[in-house]
N, C-alpha and C. Protein backbone atom coordinates (compact mmCIF):
# COMPACT_ATOMS: atom_id res chain seq x y z
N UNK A 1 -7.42 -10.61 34.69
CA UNK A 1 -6.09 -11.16 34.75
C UNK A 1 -5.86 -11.97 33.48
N UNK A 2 -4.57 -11.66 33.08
CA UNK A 2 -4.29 -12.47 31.66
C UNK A 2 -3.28 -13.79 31.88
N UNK A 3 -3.12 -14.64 31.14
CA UNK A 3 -1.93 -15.60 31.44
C UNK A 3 -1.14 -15.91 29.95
N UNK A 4 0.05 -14.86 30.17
CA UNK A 4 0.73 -14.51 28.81
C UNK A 4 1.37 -16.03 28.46
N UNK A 5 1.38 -16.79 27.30
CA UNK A 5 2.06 -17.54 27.13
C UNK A 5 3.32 -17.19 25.96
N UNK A 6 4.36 -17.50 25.74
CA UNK A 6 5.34 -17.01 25.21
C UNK A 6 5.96 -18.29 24.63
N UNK A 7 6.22 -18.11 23.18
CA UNK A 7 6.78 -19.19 22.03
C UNK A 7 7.34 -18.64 21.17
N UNK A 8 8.47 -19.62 20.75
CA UNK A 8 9.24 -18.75 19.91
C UNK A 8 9.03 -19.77 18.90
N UNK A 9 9.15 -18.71 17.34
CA UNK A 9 8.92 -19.58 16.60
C UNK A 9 10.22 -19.60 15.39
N UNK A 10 10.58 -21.00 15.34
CA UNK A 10 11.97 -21.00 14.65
C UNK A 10 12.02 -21.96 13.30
N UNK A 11 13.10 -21.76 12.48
CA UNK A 11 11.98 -23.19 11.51
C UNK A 11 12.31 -24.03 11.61
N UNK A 12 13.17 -24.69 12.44
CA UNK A 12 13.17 -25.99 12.98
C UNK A 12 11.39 -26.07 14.15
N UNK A 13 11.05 -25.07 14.39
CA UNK A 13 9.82 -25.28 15.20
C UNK A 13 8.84 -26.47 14.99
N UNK A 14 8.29 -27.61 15.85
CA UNK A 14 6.84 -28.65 15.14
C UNK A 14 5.71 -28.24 15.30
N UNK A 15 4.94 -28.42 14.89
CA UNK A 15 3.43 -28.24 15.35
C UNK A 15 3.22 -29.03 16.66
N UNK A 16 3.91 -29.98 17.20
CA UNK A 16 3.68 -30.69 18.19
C UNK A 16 4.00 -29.80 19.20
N UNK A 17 4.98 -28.88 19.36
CA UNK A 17 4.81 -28.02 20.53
C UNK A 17 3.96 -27.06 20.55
N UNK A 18 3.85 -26.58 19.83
CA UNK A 18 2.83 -25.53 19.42
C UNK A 18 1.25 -26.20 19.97
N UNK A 19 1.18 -27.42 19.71
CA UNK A 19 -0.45 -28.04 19.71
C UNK A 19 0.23 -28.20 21.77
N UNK A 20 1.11 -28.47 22.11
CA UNK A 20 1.09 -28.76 23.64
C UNK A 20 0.90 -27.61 24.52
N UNK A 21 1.51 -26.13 23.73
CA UNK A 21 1.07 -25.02 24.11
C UNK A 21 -0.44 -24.14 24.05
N UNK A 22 -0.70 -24.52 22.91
CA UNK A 22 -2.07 -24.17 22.66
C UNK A 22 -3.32 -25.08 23.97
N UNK A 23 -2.84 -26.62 23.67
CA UNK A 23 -3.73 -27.23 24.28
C UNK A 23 -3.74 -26.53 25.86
N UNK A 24 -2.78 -26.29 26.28
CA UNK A 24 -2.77 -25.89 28.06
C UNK A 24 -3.51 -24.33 28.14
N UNK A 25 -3.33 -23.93 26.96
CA UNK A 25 -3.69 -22.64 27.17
C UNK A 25 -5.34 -22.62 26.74
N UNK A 26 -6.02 -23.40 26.51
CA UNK A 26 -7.42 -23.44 25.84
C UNK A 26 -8.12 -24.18 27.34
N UNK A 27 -7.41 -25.67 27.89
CA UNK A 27 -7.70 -25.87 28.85
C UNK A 27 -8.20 -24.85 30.22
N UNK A 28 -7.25 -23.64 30.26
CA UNK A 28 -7.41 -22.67 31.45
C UNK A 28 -8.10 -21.50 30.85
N UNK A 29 -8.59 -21.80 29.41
CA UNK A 29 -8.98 -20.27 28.98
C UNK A 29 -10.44 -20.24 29.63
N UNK A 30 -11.30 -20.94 30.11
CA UNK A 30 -12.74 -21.05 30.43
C UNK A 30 -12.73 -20.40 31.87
N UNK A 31 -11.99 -19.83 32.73
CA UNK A 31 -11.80 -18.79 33.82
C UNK A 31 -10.96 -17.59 33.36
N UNK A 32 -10.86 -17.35 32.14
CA UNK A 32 -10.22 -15.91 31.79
C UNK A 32 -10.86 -15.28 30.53
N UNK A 33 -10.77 -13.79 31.17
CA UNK A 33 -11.73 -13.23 29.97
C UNK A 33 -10.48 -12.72 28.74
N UNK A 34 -9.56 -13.30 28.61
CA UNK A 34 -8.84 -13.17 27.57
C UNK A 34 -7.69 -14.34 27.52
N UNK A 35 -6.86 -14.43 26.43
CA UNK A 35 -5.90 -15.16 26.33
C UNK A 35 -4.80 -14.34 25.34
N UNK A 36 -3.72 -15.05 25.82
CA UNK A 36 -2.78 -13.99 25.02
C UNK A 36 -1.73 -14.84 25.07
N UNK A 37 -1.07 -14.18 23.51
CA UNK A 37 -0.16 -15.23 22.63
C UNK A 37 1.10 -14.15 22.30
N UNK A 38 2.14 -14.59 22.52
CA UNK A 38 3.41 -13.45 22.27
C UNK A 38 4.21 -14.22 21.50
N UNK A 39 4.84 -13.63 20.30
CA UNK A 39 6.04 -14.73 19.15
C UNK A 39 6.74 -13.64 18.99
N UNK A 40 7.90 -13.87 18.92
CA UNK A 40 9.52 -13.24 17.75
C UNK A 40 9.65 -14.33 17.42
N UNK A 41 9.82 -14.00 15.83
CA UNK A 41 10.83 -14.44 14.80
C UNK A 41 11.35 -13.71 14.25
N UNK A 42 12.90 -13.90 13.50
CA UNK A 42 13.45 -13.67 12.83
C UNK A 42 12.56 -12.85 11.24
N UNK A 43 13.48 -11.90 10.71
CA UNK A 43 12.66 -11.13 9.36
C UNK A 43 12.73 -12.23 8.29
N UNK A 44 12.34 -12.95 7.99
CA UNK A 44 12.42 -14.04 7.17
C UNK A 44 11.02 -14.33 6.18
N UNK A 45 10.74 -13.85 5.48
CA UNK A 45 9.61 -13.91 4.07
C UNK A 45 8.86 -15.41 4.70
N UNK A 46 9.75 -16.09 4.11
CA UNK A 46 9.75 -17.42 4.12
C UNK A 46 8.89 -18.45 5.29
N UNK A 47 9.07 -17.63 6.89
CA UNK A 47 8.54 -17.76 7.95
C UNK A 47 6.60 -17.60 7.83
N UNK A 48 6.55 -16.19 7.01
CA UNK A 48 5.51 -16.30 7.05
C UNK A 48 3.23 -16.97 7.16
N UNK A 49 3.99 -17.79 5.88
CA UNK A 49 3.21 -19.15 5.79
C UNK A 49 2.68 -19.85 6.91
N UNK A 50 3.66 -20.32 7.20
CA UNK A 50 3.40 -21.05 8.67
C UNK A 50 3.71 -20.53 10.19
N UNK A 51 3.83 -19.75 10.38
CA UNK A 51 3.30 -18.70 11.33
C UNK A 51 1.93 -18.07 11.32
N UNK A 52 1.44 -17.53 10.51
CA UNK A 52 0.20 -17.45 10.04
C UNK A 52 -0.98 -18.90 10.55
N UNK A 53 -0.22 -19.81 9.65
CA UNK A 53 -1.43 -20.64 9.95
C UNK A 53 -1.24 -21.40 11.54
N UNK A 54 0.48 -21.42 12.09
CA UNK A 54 -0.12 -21.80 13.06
C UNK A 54 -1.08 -20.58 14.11
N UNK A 55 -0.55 -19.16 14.10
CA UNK A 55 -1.33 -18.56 14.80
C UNK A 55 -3.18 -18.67 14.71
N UNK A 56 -3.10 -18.74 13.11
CA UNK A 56 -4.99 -18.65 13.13
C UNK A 56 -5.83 -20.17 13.84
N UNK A 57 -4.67 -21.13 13.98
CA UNK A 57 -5.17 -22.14 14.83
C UNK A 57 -5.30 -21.95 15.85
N UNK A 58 -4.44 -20.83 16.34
CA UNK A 58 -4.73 -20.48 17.77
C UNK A 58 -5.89 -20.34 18.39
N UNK A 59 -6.21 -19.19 17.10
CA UNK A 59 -7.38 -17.96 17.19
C UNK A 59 -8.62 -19.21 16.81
N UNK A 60 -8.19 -20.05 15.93
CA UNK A 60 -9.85 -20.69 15.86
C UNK A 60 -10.10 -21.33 17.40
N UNK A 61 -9.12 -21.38 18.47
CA UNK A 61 -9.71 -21.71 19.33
C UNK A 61 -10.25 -20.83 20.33
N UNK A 62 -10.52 -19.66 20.02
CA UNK A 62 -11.46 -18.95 20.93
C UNK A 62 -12.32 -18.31 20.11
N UNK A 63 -12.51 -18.53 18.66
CA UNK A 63 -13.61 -17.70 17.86
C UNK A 63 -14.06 -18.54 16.91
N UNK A 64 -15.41 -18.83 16.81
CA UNK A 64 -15.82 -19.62 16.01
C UNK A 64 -15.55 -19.02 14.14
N UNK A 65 -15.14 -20.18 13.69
CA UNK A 65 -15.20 -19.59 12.36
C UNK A 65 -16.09 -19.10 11.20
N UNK A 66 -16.19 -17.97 10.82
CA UNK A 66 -17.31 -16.80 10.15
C UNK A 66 -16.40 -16.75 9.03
N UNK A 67 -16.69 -15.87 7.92
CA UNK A 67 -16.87 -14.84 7.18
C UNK A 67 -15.57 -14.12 7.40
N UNK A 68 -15.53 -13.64 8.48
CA UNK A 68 -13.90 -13.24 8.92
C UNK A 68 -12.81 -13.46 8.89
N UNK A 69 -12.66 -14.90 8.85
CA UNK A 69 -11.58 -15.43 9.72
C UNK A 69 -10.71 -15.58 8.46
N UNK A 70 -11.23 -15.37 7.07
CA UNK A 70 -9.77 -15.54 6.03
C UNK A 70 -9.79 -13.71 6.06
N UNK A 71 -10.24 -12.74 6.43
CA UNK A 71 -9.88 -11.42 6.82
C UNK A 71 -8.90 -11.04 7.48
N UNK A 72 -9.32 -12.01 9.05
CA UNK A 72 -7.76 -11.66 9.89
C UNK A 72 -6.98 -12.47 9.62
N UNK A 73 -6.67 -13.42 8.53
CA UNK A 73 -5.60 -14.29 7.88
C UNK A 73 -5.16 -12.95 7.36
N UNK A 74 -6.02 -12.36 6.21
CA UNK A 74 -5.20 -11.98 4.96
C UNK A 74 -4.68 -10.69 5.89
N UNK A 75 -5.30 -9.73 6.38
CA UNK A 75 -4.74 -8.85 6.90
C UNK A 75 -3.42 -8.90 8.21
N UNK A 76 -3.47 -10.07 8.65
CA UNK A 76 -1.84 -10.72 9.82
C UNK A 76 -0.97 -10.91 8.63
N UNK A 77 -1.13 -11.94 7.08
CA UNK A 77 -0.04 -12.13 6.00
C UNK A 77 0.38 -10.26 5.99
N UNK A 78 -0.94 -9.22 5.97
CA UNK A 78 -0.10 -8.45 5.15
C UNK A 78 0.42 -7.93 5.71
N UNK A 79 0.61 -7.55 7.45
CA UNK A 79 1.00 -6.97 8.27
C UNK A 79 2.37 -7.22 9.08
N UNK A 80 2.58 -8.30 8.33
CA UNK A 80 4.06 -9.43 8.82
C UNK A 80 4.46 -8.90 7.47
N UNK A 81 3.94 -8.91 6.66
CA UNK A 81 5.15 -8.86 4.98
C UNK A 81 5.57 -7.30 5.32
N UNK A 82 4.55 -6.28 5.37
CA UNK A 82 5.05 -4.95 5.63
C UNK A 82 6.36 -4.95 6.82
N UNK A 83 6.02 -5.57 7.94
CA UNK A 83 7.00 -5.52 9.02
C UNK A 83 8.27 -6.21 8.76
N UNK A 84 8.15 -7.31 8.18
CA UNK A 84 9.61 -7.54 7.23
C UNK A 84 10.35 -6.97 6.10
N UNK A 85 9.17 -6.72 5.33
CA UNK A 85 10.03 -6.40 4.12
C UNK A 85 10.50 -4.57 4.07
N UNK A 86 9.54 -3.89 4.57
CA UNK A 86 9.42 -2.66 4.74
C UNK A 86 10.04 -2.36 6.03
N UNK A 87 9.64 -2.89 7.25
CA UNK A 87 10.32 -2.06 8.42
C UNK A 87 11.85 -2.96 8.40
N UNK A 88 11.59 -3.97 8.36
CA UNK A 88 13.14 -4.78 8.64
C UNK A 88 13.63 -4.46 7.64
N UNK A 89 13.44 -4.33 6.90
CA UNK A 89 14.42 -4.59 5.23
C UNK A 89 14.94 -5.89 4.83
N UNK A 90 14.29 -7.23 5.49
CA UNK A 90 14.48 -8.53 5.39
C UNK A 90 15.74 -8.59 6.07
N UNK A 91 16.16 -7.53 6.75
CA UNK A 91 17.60 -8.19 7.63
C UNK A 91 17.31 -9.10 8.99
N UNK A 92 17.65 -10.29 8.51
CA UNK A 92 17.78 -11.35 9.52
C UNK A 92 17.86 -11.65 10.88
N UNK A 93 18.90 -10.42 11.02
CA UNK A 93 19.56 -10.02 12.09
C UNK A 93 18.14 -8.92 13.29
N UNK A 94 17.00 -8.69 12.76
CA UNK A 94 15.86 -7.91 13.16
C UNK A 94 15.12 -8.76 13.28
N UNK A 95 14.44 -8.76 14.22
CA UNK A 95 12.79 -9.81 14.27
C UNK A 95 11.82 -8.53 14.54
N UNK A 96 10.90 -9.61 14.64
CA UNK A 96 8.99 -9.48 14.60
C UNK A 96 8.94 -9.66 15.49
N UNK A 97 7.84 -8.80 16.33
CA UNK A 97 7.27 -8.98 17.26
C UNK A 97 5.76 -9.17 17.15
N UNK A 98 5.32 -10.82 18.03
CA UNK A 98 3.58 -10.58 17.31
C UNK A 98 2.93 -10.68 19.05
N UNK A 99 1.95 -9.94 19.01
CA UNK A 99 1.37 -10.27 20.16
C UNK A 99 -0.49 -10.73 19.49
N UNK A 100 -0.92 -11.61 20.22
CA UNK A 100 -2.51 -11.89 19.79
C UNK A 100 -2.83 -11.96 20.93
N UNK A 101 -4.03 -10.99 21.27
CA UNK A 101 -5.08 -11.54 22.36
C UNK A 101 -6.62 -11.96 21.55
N UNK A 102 -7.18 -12.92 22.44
CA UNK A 102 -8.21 -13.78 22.20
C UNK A 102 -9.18 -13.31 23.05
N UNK A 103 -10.01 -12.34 23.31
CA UNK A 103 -11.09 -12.65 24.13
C UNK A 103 -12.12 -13.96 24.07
N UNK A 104 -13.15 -13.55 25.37
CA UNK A 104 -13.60 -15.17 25.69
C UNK A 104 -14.89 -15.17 24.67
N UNK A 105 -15.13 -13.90 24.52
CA UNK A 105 -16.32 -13.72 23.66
C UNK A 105 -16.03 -13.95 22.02
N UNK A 106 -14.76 -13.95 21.74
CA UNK A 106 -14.37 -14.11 20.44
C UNK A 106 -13.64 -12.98 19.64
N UNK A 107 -13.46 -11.75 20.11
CA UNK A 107 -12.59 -10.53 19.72
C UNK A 107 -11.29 -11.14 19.42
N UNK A 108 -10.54 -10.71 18.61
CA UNK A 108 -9.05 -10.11 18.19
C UNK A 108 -8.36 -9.47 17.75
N UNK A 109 -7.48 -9.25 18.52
CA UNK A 109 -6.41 -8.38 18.63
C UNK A 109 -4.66 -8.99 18.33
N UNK A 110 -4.64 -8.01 17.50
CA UNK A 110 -3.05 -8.40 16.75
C UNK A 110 -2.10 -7.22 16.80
N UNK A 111 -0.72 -7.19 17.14
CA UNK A 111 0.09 -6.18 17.37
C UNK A 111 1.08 -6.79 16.71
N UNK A 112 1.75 -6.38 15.92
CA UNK A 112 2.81 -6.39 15.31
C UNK A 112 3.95 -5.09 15.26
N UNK A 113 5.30 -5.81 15.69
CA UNK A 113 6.05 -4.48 15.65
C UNK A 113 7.49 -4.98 15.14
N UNK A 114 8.05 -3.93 14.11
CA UNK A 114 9.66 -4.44 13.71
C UNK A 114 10.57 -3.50 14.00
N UNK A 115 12.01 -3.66 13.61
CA UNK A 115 12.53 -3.20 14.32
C UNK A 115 13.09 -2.06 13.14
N UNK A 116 12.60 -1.78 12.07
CA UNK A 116 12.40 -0.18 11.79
C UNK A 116 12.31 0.78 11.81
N UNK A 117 12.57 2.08 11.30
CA UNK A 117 12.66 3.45 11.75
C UNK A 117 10.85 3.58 11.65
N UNK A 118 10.03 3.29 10.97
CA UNK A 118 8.82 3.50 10.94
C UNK A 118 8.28 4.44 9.84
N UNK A 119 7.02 4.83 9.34
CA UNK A 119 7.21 6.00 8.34
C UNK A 119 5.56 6.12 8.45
N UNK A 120 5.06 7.66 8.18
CA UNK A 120 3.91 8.10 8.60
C UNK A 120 3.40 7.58 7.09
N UNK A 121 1.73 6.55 8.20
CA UNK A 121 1.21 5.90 6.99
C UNK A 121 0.18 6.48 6.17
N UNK A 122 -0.24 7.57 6.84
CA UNK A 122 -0.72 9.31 6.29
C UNK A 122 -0.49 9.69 4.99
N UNK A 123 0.92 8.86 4.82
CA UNK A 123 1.81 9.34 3.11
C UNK A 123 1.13 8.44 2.43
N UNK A 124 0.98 7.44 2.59
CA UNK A 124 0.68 6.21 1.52
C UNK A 124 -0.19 6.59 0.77
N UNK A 125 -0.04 6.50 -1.07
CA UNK A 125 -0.71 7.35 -1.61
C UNK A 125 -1.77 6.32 -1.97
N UNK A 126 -3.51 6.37 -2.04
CA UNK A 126 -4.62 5.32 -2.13
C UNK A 126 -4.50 4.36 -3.43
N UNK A 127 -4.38 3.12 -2.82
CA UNK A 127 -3.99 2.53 -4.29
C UNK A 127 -5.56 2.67 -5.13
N UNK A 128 -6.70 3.08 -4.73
CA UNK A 128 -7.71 2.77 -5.44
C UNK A 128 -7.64 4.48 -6.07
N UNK A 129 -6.79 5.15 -5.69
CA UNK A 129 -7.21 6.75 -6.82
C UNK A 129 -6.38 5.81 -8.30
N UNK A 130 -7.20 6.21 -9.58
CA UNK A 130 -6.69 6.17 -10.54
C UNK A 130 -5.58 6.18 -11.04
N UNK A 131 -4.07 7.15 -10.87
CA UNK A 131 -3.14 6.97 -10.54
C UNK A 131 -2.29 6.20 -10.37
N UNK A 132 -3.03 5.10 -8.74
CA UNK A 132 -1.97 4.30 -8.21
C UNK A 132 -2.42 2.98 -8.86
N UNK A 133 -3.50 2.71 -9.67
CA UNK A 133 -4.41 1.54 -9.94
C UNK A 133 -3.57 0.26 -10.43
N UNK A 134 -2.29 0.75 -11.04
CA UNK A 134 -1.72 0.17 -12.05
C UNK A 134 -0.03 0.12 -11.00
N UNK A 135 -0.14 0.76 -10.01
CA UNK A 135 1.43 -0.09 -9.19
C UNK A 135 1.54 -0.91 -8.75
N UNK A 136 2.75 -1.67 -8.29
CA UNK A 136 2.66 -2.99 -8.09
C UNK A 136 2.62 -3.00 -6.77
N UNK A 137 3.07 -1.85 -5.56
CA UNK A 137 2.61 -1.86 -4.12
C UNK A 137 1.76 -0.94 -4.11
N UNK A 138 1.86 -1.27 -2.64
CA UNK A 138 1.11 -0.20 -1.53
C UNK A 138 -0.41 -0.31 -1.88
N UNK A 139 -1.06 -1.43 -1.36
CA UNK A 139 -2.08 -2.13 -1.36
C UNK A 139 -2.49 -2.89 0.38
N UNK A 140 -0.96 -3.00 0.73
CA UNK A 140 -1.34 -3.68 1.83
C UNK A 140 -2.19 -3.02 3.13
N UNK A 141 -1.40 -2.03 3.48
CA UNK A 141 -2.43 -1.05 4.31
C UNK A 141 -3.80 -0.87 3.97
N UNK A 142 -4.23 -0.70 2.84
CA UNK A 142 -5.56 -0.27 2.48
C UNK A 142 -6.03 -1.80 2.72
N UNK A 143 -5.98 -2.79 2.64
CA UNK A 143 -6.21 -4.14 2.86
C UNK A 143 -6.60 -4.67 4.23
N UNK A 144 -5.55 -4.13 5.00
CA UNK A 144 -5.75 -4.03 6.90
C UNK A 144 -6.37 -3.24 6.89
N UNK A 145 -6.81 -2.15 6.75
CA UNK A 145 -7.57 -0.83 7.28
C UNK A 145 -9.33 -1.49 6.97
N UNK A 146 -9.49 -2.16 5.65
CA UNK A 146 -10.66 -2.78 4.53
C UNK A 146 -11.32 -3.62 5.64
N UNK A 147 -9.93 -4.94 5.56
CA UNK A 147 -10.32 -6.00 6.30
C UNK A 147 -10.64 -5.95 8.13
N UNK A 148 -9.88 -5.50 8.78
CA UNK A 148 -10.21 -5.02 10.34
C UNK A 148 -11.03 -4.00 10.09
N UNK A 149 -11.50 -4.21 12.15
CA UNK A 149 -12.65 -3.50 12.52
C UNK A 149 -11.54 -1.64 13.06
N UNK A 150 -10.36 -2.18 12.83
CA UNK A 150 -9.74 -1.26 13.20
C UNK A 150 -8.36 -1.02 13.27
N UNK A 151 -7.81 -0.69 12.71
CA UNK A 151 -6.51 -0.15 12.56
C UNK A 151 -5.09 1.04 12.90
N UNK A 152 -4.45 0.70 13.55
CA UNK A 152 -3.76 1.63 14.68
C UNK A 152 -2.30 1.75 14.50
N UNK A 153 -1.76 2.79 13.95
CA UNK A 153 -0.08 2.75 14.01
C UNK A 153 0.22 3.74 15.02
N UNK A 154 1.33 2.67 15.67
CA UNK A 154 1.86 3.70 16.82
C UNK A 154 3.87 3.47 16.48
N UNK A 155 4.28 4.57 17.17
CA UNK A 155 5.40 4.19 17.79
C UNK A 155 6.27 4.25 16.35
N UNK A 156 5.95 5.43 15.53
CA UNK A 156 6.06 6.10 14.01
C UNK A 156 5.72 5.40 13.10
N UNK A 157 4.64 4.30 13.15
CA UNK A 157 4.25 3.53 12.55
C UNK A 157 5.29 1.90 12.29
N UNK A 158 6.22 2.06 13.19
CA UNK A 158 7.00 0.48 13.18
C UNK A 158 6.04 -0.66 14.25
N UNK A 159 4.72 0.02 14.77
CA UNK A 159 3.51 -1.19 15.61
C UNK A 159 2.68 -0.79 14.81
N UNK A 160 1.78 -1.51 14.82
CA UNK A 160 0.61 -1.70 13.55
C UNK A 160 0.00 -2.57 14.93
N UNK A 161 -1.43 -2.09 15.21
CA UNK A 161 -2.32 -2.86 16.73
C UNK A 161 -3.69 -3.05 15.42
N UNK A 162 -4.30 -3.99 15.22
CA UNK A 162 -5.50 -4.25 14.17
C UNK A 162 -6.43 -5.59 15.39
N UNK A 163 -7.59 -5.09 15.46
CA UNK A 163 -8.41 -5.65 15.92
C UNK A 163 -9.69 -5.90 15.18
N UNK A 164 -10.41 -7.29 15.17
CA UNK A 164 -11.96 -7.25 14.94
C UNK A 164 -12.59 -8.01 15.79
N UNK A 165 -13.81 -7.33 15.89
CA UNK A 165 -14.64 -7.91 16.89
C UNK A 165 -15.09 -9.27 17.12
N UNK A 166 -15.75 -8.81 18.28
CA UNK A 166 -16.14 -10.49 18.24
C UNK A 166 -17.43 -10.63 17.27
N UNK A 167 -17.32 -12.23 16.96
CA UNK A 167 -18.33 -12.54 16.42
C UNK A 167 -19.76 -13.13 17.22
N UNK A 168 -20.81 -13.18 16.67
CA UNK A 168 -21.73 -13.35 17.23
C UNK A 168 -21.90 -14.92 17.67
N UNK A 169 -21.27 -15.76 16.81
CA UNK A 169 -21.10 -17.35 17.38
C UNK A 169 -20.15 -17.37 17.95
N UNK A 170 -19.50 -16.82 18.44
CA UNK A 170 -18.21 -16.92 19.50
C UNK A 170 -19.10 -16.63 21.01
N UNK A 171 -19.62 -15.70 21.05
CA UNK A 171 -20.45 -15.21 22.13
C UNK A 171 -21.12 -15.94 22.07
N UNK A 172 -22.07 -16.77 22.11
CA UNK A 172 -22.85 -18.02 22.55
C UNK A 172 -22.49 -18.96 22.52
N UNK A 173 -21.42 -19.53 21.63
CA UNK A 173 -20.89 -20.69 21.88
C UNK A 173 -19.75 -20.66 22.94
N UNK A 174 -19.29 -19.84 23.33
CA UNK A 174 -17.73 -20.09 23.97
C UNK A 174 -18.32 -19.11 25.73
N UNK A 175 -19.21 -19.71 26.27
CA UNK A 175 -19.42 -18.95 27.81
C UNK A 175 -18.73 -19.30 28.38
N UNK A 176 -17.94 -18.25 29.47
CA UNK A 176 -17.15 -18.71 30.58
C UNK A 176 -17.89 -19.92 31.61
N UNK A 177 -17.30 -20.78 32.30
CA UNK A 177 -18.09 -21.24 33.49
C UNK A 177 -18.09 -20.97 34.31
């Protein structure tokens, strides 16, 4: 059983609600084998920054911090910039959809979806062939695919689902009771 919590994040938003939501939800996470975090915002560049960092505060509270954890930073920045700038077209009027689950063992899972026609990511030509070495995009995918344990477009590629495992200090430090 999961216990979805739901926040919207706006830029008038504080960290003080955010820390009152988080806190209730960390409190009850020690009888659930997952936790789960749902946000829309608006297509807004600008949002990014701090959405990001408040989500990875989330996440540092069910996974101890490794080696990883500026991975699923850099790969959530690049997966929000694609979903804005590429699926939304920065129109305002479109939001983001983020979902994060937390297992108890330390796994995560990130879903992102905009409100774009989508485009098969099959095409994206490798920025590392010789060729593309020298363009100024299409880096980001190869970046999520690099950085996660796994990478998933559905739904013509306007959801992007990227998960990595748990870590090994998450699993001993964080036991259910």
């Amino acid at each position: 059983m999961s216990e979805e919590m739901k926040a919207e994040c706006r830029s008038g938003a504080t960290d003080t609600t955010q820390a009152r939501v988080l806190s209730h939800v960390s409190e009850s996470f020690q009888s659930l084998p997952f936790v789960e975090l749902r946000n829309t915002f608006p297509s807004d560049v600008d949002m990014i920054s701090s959405f990001v960092d408040q989500l990875m505060r989330f996440i540092s509270r069910f996974r101890v911090a490794d080696e990883n954890t500026y991975t699923i930073e850099l790969a959530f920045r690049e997966a929000l910039a694609n979903a804005i700038v590429h699926g939304n077209r920065e129109n305002p009027r479109k939001s983001v959809y983020v979902n994060c689950r937390c297992t108890s063992d330390g796994e995560v899972s990130l879903t992102i979806q905009d409100q774009g026609r989508g485009f098969d990511h099959d095409t994206v030509p490798d920025p590392t062939s010789p060729d593309n070495q020298l363009r100024t995009h299409g880096r980001g995918i190869y970046l999520m695919r690099t950085l996660m344990d796994e990478v998933d477009y559905k739904q013509g590629g306007s959801v992007v689902h990227m998960r990595k495992r748990a870590n090994v200090a998450s699993a001993t430090t964080r036991k259910p009771q």
